[in-house]
Protein backbone atom coordinates (compact mmCIF):
# COMPACT_ATOMS: atom_id res chain seq x y z
CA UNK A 1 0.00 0.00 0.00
CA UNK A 2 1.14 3.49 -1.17
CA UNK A 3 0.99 6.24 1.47
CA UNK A 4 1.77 9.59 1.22
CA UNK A 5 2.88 11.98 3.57
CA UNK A 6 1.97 16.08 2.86
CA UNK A 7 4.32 18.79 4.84
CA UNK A 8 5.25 22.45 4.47
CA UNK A 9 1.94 24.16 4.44
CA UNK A 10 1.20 26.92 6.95
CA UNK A 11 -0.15 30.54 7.51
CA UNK A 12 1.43 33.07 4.98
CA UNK A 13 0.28 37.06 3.72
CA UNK A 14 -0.44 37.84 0.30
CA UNK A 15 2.82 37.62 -1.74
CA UNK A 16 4.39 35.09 0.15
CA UNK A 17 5.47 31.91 -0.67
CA UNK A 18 5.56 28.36 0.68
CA UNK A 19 6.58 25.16 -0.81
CA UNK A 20 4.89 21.84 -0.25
CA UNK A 21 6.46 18.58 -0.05
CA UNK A 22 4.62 14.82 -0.48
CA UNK A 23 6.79 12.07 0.33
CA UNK A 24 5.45 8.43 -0.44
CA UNK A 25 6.11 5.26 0.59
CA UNK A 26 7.21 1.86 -2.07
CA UNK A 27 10.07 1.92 -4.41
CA UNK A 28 7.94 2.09 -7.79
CA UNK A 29 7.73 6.44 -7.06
CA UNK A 30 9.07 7.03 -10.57
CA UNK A 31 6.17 5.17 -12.32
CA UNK A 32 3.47 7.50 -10.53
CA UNK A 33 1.74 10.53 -12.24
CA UNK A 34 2.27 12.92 -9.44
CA UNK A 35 -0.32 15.70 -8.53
CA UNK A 36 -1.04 18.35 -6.72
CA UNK A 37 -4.99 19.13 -5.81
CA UNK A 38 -6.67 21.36 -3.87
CA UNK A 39 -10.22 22.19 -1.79
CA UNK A 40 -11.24 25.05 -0.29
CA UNK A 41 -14.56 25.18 1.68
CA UNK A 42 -17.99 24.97 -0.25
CA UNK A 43 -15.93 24.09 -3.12
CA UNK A 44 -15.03 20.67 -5.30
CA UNK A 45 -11.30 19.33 -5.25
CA UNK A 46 -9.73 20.64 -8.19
CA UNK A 47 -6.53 19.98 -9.60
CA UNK A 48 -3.52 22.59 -9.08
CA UNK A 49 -0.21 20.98 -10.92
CA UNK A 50 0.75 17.53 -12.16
CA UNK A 51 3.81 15.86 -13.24
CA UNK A 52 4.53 13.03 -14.88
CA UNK A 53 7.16 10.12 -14.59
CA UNK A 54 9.20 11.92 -17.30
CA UNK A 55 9.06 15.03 -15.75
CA UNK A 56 6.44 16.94 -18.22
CA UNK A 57 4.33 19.57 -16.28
CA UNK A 58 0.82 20.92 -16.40
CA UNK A 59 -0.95 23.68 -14.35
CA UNK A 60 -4.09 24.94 -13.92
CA UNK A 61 -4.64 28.68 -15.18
CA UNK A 62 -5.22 30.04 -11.83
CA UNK A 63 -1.42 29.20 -10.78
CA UNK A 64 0.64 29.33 -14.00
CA UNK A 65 3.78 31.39 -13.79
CA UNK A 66 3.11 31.56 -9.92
CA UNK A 67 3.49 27.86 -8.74
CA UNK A 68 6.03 25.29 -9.81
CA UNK A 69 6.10 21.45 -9.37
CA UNK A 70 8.94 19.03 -9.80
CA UNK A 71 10.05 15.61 -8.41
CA UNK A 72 12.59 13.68 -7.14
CA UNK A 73 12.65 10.57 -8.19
CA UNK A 74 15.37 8.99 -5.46
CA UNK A 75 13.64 10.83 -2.86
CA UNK A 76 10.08 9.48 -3.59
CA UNK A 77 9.62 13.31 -3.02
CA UNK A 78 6.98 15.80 -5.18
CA UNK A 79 7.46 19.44 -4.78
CA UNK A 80 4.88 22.17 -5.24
CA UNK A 81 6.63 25.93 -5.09
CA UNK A 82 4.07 28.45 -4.68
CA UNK A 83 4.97 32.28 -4.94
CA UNK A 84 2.85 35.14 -5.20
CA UNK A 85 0.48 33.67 -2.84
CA UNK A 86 -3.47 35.17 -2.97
CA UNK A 87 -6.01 34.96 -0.48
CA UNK A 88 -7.87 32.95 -3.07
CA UNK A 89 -5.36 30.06 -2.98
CA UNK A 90 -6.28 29.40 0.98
CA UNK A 91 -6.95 25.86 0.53
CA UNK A 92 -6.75 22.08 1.61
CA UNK A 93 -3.92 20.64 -0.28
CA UNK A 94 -3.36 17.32 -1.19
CA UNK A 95 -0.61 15.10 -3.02
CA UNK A 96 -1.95 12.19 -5.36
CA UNK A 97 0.16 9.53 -6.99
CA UNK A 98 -1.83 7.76 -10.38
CA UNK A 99 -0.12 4.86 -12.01
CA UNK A 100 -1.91 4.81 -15.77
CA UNK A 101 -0.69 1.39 -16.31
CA UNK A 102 -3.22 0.02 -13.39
CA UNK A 103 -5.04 2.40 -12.24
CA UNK A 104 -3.54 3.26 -9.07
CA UNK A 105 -4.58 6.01 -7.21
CA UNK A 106 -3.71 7.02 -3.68
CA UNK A 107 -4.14 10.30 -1.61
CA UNK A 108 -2.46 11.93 1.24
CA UNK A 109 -4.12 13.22 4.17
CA UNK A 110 -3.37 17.20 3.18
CA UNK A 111 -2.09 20.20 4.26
CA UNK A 112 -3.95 23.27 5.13
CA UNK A 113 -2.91 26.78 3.47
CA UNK A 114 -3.94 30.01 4.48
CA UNK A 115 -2.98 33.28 2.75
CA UNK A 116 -4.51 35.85 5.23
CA UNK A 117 -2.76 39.36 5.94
């Protein structure tokens, strides 16, 4: 069973920055899709940044040129940068690991962000 473990969030102003880290358990880290989601209150999870096994990223348009996410692979460690924090991104955060090849999908328990002045 694949679990993993969310850190690094916290309390920050507007036009701060924090970065996230999920580390998971197993050795087969390199074969997961790794993702970065998000929920705020009254709202649906939605998906922040995503990287694949290659290292190919995608972002949603509400962080693009703010937030980066990378991986490393020997670490069984995903990263999510954020910079030029906004009240707006107060949110739950959570780490997800997808294998494509069998559907694997697991979840961490999150990590709350608040961007509050």
């Amino acid at each position: 069973q694949v679990q993993l473990v969310e850190s690094g969030g916290g309390l920050v102003q507007p036009g701060g920055s924090l970065r996230l880290s999920c580390t998971t358990s197993g050795s087969l880290f390199s074969m997961y899709l790794m993702g970065w989601y998000r929920q705020a209150p009254g709202n649906q999870r939605e998906l922040v940044a995503g990287i694949s096994s290659s290292g190919r990223t995608s972002y949603a348009d509400s962080v693009k040129g703010r937030f980066t996410i990378s991986r490393d692979n020997p670490k069984n460690t995903v990263y999510l940068q954020m910079n030029s924090l906004k009240v707006e991104d107060t949110a739950v955060y959570y780490c997800n690991a997808h294998r494509l090849t069998t559907g694997d999908n697991h979840w961490g328990q999150g990590t709350q962000v608040t961007v509050s002045s």
